[in-house]
PDB file of N, CA and C in Angstrom:
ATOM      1  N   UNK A   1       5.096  -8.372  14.553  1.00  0.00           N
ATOM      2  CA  UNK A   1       4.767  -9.620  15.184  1.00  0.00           C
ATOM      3  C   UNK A   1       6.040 -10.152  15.847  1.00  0.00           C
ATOM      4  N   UNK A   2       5.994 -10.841  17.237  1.00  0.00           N
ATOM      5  CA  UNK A   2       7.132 -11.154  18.057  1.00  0.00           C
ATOM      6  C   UNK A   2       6.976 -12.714  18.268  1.00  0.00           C
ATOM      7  N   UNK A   3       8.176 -13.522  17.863  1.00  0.00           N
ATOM      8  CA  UNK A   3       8.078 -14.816  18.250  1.00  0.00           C
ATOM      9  C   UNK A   3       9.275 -14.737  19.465  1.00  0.00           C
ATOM     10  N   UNK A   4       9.374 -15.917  20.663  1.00  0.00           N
ATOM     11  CA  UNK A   4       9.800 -15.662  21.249  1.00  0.00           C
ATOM     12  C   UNK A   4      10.726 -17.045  20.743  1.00  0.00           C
ATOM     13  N   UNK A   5      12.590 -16.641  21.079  1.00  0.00           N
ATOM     14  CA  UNK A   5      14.033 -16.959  20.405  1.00  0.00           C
ATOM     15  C   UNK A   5      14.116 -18.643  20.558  1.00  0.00           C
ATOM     16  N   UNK A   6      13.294 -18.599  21.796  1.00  0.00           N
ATOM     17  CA  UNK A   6      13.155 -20.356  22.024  1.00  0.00           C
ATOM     18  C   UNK A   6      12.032 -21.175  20.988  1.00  0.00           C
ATOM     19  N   UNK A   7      10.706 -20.386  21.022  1.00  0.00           N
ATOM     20  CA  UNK A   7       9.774 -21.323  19.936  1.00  0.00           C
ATOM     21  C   UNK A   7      10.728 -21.050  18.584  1.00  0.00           C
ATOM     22  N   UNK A   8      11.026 -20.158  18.093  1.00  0.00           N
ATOM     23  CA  UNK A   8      12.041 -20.163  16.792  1.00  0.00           C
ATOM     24  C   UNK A   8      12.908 -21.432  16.788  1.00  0.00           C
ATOM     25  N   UNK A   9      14.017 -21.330  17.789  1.00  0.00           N
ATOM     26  CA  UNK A   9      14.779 -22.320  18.051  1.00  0.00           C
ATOM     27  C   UNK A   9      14.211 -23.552  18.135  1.00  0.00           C
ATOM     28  N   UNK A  10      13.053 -24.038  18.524  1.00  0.00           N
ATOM     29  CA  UNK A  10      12.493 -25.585  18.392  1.00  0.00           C
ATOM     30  C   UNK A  10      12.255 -25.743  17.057  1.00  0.00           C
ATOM     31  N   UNK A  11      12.024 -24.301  16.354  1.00  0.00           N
ATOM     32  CA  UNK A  11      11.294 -24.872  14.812  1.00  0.00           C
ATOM     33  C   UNK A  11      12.685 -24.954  13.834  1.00  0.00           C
ATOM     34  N   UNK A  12      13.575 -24.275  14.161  1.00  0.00           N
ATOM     35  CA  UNK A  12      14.968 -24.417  13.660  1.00  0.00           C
ATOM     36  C   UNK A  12      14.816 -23.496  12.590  1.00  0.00           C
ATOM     37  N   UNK A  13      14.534 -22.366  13.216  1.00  0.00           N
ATOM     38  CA  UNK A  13      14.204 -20.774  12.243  1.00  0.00           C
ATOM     39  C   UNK A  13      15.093 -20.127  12.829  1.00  0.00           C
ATOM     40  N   UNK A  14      15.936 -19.570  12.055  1.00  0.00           N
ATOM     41  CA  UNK A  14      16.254 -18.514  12.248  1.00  0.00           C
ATOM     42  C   UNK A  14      15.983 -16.880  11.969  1.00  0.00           C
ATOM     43  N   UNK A  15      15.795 -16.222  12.881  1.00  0.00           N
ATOM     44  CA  UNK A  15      15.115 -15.043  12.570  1.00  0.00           C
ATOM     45  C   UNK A  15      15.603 -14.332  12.009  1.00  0.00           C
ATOM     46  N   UNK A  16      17.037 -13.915  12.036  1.00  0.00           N
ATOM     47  CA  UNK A  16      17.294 -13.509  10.784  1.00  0.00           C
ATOM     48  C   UNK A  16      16.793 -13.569   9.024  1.00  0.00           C
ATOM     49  N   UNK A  17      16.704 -14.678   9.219  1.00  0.00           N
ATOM     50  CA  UNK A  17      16.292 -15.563   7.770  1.00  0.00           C
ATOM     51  C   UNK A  17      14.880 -15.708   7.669  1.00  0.00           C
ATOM     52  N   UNK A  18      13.708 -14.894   8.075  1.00  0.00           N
ATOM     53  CA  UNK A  18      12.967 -15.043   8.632  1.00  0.00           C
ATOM     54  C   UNK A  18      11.638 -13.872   8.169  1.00  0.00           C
ATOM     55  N   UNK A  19      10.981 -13.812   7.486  1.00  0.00           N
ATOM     56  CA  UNK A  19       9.750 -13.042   7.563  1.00  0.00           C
ATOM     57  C   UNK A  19       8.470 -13.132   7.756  1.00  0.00           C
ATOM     58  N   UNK A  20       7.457 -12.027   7.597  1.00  0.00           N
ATOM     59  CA  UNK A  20       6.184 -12.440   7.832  1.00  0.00           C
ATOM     60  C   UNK A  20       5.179 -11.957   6.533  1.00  0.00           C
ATOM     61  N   UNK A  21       4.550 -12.364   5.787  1.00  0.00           N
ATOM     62  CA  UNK A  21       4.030 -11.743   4.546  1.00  0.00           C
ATOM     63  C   UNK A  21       2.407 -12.018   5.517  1.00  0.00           C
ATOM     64  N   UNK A  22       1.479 -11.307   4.412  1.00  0.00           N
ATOM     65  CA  UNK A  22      -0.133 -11.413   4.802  1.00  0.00           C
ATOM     66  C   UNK A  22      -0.271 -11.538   3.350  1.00  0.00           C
ATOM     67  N   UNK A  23      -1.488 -12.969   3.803  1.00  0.00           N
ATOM     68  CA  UNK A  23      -1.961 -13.364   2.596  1.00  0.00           C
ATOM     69  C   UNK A  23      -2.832 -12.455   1.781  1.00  0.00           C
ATOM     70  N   UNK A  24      -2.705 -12.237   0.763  1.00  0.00           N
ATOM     71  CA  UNK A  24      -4.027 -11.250   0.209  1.00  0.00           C
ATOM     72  C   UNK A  24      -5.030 -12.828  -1.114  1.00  0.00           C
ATOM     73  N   UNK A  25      -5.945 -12.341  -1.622  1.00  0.00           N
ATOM     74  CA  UNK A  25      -6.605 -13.603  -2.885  1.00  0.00           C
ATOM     75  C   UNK A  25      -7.082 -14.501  -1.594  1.00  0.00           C
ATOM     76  N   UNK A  26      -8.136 -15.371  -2.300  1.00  0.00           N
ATOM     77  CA  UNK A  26      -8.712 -16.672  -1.786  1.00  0.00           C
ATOM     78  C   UNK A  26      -8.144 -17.625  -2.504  1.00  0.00           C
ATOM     79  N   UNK A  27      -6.916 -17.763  -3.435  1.00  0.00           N
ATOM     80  CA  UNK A  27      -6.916 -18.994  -3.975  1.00  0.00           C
ATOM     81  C   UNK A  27      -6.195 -20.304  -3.001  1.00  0.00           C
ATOM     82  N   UNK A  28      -5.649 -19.820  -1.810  1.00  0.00           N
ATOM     83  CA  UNK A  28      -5.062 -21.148  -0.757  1.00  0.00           C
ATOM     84  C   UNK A  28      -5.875 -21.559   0.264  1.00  0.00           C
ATOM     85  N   UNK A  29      -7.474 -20.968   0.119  1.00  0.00           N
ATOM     86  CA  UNK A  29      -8.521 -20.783   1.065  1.00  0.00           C
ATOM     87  C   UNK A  29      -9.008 -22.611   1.062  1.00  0.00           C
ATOM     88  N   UNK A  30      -9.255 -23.334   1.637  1.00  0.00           N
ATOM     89  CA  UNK A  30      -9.553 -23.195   3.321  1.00  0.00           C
ATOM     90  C   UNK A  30      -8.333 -23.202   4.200  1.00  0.00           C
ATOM     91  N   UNK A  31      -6.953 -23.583   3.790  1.00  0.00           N
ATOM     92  CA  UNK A  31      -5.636 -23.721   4.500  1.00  0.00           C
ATOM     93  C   UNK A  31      -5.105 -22.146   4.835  1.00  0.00           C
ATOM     94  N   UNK A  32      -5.309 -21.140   3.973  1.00  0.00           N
ATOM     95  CA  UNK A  32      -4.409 -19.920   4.353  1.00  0.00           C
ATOM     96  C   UNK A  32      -6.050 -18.684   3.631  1.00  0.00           C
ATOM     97  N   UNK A  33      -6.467 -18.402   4.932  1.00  0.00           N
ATOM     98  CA  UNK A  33      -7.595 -17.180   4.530  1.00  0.00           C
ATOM     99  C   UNK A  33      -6.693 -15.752   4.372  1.00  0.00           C
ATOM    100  N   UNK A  34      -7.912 -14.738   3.244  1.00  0.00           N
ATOM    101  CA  UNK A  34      -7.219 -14.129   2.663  1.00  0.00           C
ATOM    102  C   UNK A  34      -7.224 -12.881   4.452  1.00  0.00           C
ATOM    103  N   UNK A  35      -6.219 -12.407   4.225  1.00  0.00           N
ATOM    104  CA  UNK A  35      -6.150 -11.619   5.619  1.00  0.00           C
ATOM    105  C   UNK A  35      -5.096 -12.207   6.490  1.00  0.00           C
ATOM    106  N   UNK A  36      -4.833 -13.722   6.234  1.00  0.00           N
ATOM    107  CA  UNK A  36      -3.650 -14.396   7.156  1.00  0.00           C
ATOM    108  C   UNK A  36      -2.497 -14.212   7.200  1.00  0.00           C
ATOM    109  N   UNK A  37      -1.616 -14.129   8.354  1.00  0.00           N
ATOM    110  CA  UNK A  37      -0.202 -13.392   8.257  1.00  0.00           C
ATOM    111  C   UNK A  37       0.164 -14.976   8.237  1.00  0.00           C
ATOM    112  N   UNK A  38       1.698 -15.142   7.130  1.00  0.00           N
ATOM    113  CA  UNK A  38       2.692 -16.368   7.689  1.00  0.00           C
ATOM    114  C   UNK A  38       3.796 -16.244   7.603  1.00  0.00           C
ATOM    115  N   UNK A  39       4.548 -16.772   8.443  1.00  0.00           N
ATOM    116  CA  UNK A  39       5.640 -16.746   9.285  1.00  0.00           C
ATOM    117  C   UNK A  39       6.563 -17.957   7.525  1.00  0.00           C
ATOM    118  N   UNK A  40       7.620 -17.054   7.100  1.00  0.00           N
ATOM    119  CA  UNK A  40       8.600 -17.656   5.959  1.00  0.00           C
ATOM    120  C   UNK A  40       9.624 -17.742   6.170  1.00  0.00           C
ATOM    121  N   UNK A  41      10.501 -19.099   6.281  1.00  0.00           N
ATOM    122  CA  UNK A  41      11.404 -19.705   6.999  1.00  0.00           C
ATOM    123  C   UNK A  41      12.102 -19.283   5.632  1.00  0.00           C
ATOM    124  N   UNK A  42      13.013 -18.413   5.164  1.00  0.00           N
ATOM    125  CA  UNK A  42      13.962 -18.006   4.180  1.00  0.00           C
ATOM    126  C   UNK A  42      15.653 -18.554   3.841  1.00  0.00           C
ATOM    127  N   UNK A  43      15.634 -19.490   4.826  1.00  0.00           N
ATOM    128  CA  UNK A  43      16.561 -20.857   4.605  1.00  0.00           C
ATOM    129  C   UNK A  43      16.018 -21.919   3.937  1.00  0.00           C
ATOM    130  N   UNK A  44      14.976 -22.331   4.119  1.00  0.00           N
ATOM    131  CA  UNK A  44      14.200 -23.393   3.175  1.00  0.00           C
ATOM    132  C   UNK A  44      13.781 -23.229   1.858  1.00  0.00           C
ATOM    133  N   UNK A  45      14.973 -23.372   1.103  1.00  0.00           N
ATOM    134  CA  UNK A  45      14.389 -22.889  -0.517  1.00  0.00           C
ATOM    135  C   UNK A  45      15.093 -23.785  -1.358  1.00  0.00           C
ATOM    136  N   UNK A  46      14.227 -25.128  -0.908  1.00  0.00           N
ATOM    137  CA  UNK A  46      14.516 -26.333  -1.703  1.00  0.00           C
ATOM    138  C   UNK A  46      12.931 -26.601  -1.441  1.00  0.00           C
ATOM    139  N   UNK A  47      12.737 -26.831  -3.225  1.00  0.00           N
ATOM    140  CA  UNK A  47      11.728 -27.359  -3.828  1.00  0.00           C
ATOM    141  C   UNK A  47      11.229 -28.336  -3.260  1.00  0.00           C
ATOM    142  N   UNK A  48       9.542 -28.879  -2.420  1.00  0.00           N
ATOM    143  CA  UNK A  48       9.616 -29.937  -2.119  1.00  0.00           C
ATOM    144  C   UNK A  48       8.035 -30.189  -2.525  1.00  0.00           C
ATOM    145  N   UNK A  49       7.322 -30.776  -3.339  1.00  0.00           N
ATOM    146  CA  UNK A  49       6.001 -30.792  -3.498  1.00  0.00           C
ATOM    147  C   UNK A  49       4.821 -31.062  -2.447  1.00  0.00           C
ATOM    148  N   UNK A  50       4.351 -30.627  -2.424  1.00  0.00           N
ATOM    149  CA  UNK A  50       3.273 -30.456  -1.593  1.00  0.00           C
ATOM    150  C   UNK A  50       3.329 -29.927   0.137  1.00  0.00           C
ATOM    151  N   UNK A  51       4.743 -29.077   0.019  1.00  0.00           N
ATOM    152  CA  UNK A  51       4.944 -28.322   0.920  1.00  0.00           C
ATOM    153  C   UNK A  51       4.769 -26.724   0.575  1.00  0.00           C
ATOM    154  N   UNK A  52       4.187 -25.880   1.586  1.00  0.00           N
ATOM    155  CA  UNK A  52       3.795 -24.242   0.749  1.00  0.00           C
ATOM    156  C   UNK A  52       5.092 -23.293   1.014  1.00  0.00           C
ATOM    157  N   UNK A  53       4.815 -22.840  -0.140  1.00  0.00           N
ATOM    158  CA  UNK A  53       6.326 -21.744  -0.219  1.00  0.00           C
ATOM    159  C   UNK A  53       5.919 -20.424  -0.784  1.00  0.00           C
ATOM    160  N   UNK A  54       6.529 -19.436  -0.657  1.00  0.00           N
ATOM    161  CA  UNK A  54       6.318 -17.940  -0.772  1.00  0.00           C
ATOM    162  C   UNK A  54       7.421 -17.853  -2.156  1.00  0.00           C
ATOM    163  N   UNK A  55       6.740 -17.532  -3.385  1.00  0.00           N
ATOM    164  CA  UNK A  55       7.487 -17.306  -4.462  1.00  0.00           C
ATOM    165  C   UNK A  55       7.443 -16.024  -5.528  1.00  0.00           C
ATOM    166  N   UNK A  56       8.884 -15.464  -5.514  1.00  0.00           N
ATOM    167  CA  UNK A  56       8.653 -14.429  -6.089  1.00  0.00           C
ATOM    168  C   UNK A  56       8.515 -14.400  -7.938  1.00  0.00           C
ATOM    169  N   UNK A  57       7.169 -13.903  -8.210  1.00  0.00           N
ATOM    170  CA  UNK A  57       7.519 -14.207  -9.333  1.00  0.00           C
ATOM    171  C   UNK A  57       7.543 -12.847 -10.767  1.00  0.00           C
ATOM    172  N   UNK A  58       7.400 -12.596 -11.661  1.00  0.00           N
ATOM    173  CA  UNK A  58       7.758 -11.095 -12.767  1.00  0.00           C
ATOM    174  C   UNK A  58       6.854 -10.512 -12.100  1.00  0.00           C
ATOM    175  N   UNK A  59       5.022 -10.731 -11.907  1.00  0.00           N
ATOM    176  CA  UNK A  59       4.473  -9.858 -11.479  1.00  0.00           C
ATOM    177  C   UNK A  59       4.177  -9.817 -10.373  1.00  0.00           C
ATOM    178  N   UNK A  60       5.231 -10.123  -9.365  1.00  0.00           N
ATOM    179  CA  UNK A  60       4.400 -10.239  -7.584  1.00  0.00           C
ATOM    180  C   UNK A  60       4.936 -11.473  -7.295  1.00  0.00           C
ATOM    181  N   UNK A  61       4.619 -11.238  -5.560  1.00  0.00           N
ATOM    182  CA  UNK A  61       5.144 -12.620  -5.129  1.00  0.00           C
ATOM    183  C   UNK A  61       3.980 -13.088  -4.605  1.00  0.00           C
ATOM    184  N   UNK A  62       3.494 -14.742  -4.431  1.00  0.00           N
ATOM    185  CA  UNK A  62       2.653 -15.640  -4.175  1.00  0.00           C
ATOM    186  C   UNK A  62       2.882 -16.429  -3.473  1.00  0.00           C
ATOM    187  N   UNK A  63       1.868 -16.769  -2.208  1.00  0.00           N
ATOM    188  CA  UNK A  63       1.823 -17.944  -1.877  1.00  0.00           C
ATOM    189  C   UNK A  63       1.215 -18.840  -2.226  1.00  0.00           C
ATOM    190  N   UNK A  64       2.108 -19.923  -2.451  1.00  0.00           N
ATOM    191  CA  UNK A  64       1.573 -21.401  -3.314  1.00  0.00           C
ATOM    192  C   UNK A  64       1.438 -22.729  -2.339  1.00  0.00           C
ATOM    193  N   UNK A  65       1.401 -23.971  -3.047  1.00  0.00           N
ATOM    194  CA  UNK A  65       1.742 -25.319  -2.272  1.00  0.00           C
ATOM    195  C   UNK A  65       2.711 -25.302  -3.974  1.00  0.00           C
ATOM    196  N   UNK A  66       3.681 -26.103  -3.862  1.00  0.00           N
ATOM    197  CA  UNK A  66       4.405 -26.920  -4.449  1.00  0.00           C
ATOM    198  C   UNK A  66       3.744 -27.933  -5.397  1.00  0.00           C
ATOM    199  N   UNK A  67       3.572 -28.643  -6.767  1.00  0.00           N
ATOM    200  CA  UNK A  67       3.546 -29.525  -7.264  1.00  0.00           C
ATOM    201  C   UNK A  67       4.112 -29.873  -8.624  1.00  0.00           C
ATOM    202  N   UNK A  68       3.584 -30.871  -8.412  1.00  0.00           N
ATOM    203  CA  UNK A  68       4.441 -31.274 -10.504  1.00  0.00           C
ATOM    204  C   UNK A  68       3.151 -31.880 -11.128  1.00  0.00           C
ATOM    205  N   UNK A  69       3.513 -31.660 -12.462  1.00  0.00           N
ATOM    206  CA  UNK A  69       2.733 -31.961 -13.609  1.00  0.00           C
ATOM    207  C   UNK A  69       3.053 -33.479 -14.145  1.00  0.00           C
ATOM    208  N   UNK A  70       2.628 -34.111 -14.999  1.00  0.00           N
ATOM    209  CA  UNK A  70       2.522 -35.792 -15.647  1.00  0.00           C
ATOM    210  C   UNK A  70       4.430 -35.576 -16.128  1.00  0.00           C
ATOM    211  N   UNK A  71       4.524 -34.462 -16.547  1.00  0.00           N
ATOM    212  CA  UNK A  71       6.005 -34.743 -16.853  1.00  0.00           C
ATOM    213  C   UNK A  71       6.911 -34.269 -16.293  1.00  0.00           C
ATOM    214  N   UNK A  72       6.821 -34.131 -15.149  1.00  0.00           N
ATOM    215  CA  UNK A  72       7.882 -33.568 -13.614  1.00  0.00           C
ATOM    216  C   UNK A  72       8.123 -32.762 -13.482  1.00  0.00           C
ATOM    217  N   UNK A  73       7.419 -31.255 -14.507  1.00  0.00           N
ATOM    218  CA  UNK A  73       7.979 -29.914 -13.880  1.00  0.00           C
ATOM    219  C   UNK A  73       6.985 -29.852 -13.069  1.00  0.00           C
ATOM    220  N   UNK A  74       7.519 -28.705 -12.486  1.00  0.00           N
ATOM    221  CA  UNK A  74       7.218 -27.839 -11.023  1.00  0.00           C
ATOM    222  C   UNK A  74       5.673 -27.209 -11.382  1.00  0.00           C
ATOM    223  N   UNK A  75       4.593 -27.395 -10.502  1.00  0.00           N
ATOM    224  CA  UNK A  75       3.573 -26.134 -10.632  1.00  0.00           C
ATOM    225  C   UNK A  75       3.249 -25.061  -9.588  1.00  0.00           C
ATOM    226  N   UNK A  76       2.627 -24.519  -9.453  1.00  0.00           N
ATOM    227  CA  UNK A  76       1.915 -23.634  -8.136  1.00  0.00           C
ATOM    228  C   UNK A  76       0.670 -24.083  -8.118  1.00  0.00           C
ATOM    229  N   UNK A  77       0.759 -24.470  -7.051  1.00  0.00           N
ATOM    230  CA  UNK A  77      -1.150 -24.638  -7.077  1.00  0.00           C
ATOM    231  C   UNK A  77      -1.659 -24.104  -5.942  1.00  0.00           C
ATOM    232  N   UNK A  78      -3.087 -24.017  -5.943  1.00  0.00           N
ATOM    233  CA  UNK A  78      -4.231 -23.480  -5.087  1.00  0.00           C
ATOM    234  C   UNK A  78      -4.490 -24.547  -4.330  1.00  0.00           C
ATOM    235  N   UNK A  79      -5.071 -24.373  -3.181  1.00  0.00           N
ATOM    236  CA  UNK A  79      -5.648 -25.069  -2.692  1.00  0.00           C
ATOM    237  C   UNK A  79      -7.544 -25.164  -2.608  1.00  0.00           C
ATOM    238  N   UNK A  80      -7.614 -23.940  -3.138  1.00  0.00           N
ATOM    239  CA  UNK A  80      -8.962 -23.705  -2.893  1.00  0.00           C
ATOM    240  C   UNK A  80      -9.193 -24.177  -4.799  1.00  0.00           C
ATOM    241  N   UNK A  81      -9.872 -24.820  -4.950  1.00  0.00           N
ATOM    242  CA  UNK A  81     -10.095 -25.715  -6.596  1.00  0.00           C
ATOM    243  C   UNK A  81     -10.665 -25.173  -7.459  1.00  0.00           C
ATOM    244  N   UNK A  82     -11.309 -23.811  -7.489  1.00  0.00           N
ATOM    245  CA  UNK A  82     -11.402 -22.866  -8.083  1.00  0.00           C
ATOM    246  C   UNK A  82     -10.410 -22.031  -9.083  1.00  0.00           C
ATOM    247  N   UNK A  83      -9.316 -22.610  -8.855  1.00  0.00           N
ATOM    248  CA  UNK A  83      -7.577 -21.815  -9.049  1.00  0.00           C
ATOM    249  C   UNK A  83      -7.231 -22.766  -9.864  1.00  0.00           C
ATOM    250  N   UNK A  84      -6.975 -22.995 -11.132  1.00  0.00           N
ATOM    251  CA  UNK A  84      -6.182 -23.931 -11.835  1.00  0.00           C
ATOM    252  C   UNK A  84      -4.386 -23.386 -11.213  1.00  0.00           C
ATOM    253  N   UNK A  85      -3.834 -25.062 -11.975  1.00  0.00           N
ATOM    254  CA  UNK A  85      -2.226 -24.654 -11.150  1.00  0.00           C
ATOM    255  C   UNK A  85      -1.273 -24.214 -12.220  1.00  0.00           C
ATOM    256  N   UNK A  86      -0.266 -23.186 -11.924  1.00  0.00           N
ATOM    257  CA  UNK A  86       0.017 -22.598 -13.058  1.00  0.00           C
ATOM    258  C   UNK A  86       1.416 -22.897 -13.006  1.00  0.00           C
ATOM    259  N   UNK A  87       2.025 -23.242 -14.227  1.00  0.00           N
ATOM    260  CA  UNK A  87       3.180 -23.605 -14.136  1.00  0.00           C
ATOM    261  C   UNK A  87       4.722 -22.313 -13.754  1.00  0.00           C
ATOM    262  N   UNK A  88       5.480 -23.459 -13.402  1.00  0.00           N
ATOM    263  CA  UNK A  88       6.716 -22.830 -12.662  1.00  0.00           C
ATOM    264  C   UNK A  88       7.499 -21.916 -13.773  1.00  0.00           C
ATOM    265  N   UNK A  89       7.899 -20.631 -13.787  1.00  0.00           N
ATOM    266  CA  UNK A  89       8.255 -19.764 -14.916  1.00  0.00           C
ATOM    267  C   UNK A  89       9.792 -19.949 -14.922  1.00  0.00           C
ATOM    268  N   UNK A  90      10.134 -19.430 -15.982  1.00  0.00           N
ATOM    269  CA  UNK A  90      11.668 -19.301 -15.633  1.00  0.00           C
ATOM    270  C   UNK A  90      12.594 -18.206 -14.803  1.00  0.00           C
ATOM    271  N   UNK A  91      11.378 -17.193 -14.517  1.00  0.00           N
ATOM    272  CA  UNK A  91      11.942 -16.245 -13.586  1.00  0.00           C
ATOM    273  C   UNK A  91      11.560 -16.290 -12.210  1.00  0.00           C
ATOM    274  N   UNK A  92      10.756 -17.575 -11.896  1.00  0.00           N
ATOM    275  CA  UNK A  92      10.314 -17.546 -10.295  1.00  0.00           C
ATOM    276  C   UNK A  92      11.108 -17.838  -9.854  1.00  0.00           C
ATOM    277  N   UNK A  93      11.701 -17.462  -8.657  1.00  0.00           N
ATOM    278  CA  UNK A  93      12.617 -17.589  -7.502  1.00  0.00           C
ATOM    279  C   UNK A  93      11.505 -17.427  -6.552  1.00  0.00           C
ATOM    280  N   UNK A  94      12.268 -19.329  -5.493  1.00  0.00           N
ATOM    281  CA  UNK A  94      11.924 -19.837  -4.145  1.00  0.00           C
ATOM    282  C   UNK A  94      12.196 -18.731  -3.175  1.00  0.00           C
ATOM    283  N   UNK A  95      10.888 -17.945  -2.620  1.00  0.00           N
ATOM    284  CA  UNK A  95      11.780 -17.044  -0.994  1.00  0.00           C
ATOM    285  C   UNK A  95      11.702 -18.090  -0.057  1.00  0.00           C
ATOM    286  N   UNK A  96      10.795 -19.102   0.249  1.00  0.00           N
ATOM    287  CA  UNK A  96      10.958 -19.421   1.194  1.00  0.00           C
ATOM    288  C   UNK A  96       9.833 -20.621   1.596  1.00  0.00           C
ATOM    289  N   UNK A  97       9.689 -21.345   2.364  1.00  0.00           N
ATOM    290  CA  UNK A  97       8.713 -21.939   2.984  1.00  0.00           C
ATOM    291  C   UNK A  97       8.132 -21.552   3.973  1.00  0.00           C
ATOM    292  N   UNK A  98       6.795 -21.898   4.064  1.00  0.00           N
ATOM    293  CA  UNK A  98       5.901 -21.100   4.858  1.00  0.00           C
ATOM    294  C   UNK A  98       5.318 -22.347   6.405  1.00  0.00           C
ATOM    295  N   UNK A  99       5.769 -21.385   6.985  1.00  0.00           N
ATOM    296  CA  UNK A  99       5.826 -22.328   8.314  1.00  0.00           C
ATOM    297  C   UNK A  99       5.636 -22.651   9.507  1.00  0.00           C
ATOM    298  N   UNK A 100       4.473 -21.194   9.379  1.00  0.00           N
ATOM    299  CA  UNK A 100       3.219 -20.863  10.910  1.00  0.00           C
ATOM    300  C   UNK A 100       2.150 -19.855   9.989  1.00  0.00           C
ATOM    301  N   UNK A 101       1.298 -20.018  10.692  1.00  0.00           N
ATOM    302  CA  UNK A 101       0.330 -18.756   9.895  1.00  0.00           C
ATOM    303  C   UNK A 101      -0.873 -18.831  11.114  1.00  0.00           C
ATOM    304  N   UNK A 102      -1.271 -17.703  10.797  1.00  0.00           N
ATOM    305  CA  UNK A 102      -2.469 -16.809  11.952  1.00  0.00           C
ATOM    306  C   UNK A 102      -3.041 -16.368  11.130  1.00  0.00           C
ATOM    307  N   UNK A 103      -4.547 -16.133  11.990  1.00  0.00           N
ATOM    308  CA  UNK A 103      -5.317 -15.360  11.545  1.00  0.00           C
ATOM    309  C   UNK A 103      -6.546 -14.821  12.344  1.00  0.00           C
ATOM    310  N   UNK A 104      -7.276 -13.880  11.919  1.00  0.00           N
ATOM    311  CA  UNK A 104      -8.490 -13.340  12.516  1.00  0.00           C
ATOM    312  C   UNK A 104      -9.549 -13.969  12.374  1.00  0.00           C
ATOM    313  N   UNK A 105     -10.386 -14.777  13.607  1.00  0.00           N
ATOM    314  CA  UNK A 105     -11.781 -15.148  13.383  1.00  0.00           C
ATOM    315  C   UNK A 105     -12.754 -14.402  13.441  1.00  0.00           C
TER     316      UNK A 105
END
């Protein structure tokens, strides 16, 4: 997939720092269908709730949205409400925020 150096540059991506994962699961469905490629800004790896981020975690990496629980840790959640939100592990590491996405109609 080719972005062109100027739309990067308005979004303040650098491509270097920069990948594209495809969503697989329905759990971020109606915001990210399973089949959707998104564009992961890999400079942005500060925690921010209710912004979506690509996280690697022991078994696989996931795309999530960001949230917290009644007593301020971190969760992953779904968007599609079917998905309970599962809390933040001690081995997940932030890749990135997610920060264009496509897909096939």
């Amino acid at each position: 997939m080719a972005f062109s150096a100027d739309w990067l540059k308005q979004r303040g991506i650098d491509s270097e720092n920069a990948s594209i994962v495809r969503v697989t699961g329905r759990s971020m469905e109606p915001t990210l269908l399973e089949g959707s490629s998104v564009l992961v800004d890999e400079t942005r790896r500060r925690r921010r709730a209710g912004e979506i981020f690509a996280v690697r975690r022991a078994d696989g990496g996931v795309v999530k949205r960001l949230g917290k629980d009644a007593r301020g840790g971190w969760l992953l959640t779904s968007d599609n409400p079917r998905y309970d939100p599962v809390p933040w592990g001690p081995g997940d590491e932030l890749v990135g925020q997610v920060r264009w996405t496509a897909r096939v109609l």
